[in-house]
Protein backbone atom coordinates (compact mmCIF):
# COMPACT_ATOMS: atom_id res chain seq x y z
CA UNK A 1 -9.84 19.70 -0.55
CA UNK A 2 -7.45 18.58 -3.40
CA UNK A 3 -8.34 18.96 -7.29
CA UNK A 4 -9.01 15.04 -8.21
CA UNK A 5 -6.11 13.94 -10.22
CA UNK A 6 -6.39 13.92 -14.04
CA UNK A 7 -4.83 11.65 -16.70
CA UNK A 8 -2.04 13.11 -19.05
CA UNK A 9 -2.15 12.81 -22.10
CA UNK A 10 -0.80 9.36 -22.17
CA UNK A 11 -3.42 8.15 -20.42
CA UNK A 12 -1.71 8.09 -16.89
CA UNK A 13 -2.99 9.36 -13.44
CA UNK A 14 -0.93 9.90 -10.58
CA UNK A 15 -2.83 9.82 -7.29
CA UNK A 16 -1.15 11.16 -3.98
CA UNK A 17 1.91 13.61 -6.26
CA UNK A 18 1.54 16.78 -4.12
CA UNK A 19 2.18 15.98 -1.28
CA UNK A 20 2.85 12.56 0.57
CA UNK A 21 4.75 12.62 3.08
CA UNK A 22 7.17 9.84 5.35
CA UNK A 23 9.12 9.49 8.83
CA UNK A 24 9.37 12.98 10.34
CA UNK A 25 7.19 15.08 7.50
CA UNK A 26 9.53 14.43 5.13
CA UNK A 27 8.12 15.08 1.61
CA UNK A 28 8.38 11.96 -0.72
CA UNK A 29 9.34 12.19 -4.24
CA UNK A 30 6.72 9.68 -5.23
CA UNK A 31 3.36 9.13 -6.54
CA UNK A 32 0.93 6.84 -3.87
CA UNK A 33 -0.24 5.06 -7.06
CA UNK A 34 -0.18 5.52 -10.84
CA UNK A 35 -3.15 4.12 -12.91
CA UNK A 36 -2.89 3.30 -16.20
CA UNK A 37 -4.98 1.33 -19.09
CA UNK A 38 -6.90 -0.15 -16.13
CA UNK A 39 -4.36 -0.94 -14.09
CA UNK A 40 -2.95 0.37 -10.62
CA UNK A 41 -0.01 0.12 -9.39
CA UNK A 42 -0.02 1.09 -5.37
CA UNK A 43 3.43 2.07 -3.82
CA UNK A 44 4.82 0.36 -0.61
CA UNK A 45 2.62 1.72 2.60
CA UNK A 46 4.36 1.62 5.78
CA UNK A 47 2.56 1.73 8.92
CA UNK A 48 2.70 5.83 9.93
CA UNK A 49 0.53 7.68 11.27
CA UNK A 50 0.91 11.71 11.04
CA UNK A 51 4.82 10.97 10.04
CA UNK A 52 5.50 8.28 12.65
CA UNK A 53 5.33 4.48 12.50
CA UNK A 54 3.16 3.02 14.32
CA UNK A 55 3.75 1.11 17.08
CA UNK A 56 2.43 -1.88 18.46
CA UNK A 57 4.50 -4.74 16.87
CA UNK A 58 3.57 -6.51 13.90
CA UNK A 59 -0.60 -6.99 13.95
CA UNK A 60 -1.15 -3.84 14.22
CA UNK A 61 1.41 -2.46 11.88
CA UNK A 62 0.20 -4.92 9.21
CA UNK A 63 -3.63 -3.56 10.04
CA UNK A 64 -2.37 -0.34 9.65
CA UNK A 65 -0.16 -1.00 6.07
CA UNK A 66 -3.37 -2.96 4.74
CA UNK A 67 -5.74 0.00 5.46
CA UNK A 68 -3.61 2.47 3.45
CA UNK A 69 -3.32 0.36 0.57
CA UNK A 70 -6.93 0.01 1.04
CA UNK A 71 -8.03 3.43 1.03
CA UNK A 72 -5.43 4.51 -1.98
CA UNK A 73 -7.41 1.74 -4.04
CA UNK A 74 -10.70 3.40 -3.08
CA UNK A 75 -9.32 6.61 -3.52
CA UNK A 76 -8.85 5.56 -7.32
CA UNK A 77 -12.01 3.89 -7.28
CA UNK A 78 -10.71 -0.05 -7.24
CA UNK A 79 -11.55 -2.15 -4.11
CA UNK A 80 -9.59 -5.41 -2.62
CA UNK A 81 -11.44 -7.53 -5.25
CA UNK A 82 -9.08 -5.79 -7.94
CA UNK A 83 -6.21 -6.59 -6.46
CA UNK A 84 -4.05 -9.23 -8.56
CA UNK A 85 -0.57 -8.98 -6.63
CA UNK A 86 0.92 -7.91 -3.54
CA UNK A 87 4.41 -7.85 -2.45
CA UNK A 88 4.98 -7.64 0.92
CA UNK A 89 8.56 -6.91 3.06
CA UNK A 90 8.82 -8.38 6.68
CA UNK A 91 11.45 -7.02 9.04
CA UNK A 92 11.29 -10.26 10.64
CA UNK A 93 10.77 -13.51 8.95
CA UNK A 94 9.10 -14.65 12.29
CA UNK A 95 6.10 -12.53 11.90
CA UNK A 96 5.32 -14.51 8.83
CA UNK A 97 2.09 -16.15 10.44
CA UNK A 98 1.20 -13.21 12.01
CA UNK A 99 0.84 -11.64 8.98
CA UNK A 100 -0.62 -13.70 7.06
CA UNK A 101 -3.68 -13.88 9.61
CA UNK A 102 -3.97 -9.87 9.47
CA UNK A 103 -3.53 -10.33 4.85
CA UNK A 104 -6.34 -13.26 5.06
CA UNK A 105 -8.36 -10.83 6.94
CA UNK A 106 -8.84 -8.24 3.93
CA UNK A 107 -8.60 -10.69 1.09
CA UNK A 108 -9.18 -14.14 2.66
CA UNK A 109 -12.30 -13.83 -0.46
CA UNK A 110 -10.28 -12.63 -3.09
CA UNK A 111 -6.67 -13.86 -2.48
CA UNK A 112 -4.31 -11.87 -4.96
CA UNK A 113 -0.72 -13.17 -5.94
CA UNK A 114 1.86 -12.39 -3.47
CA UNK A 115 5.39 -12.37 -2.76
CA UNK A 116 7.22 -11.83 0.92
CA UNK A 117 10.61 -11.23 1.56
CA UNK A 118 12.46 -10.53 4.74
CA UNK A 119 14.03 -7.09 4.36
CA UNK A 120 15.50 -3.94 6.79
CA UNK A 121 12.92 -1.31 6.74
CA UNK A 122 12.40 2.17 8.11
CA UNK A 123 13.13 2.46 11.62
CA UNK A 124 10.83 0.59 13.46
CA UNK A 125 8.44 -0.28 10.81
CA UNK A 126 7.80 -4.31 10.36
CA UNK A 127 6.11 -5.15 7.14
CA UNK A 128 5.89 -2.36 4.18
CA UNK A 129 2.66 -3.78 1.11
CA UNK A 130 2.38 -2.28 -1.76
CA UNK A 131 -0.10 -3.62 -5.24
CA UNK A 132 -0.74 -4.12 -8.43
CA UNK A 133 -5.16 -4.32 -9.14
CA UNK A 134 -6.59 -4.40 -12.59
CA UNK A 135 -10.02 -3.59 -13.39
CA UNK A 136 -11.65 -3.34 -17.05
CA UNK A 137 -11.35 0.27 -17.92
């Protein structure tokens, strides 16, 4: 198991630095979130699975994207009640109900802001959520 991540001397933890990793096992040169003064800032999840996107279609890529922001706020100690903004990328402007179903699903109680936009994403991944939660520190 990893050492838990510290803050520098700044103030600022990185969570998820040593070793995330994308399509293929490719290492990524980025942090999985960075917390700072009470805030946490969540990078863009894609649907993967051991390296590869899942498949499925949109549901169950949007599940999948939700549950990894999920777990990166829990790994940082902040639930979905923290959460004050998403932004969210669709593939396809089409799934925009669909999605929405899967979003009101995890925080139908505690609705955060949120932006969409129809973007290209990794091959074969629909919908890529990232956050922004603040909780008092």
């Amino acid at each position: 198991m990893s050492k838990a991540p510290t803050s520098d001397s700044n103030g600022i933890t990185r969570y998820g630095v040593a070793g995330g990793t994308g399509q293929g096992g490719t290492h990524m040169p980025f942090a999985r979130a960075v917390a700072a003064g009470g805030w946490l800032f969540v990078s863009g999840q894609v649907p993967m699975e051991d390296g590869e996107v899942v498949a499925g279609g949109i549901v169950p890529q949007s599940h999948k994207a939700i549950q990894q922001v999920l777990a990166i706020l829990a790994e940082a100690g902040y639930g979905p009640e923290h959460v004050v903004r998403c932004g969210v990328w669709l593939d396809d402007a089409r799934d925009f109900a669909s999605f929405n179903k899967v979003f009101k699903s995890y925080f139908g109680d505690n609705p955060p802001a949120r932006a969409c936009v129809e973007s290209r994403l990794v091959v074969d991944a629909k919908v890529e959520v990232d956050c922004v939660a603040y909780k008092q520190p």
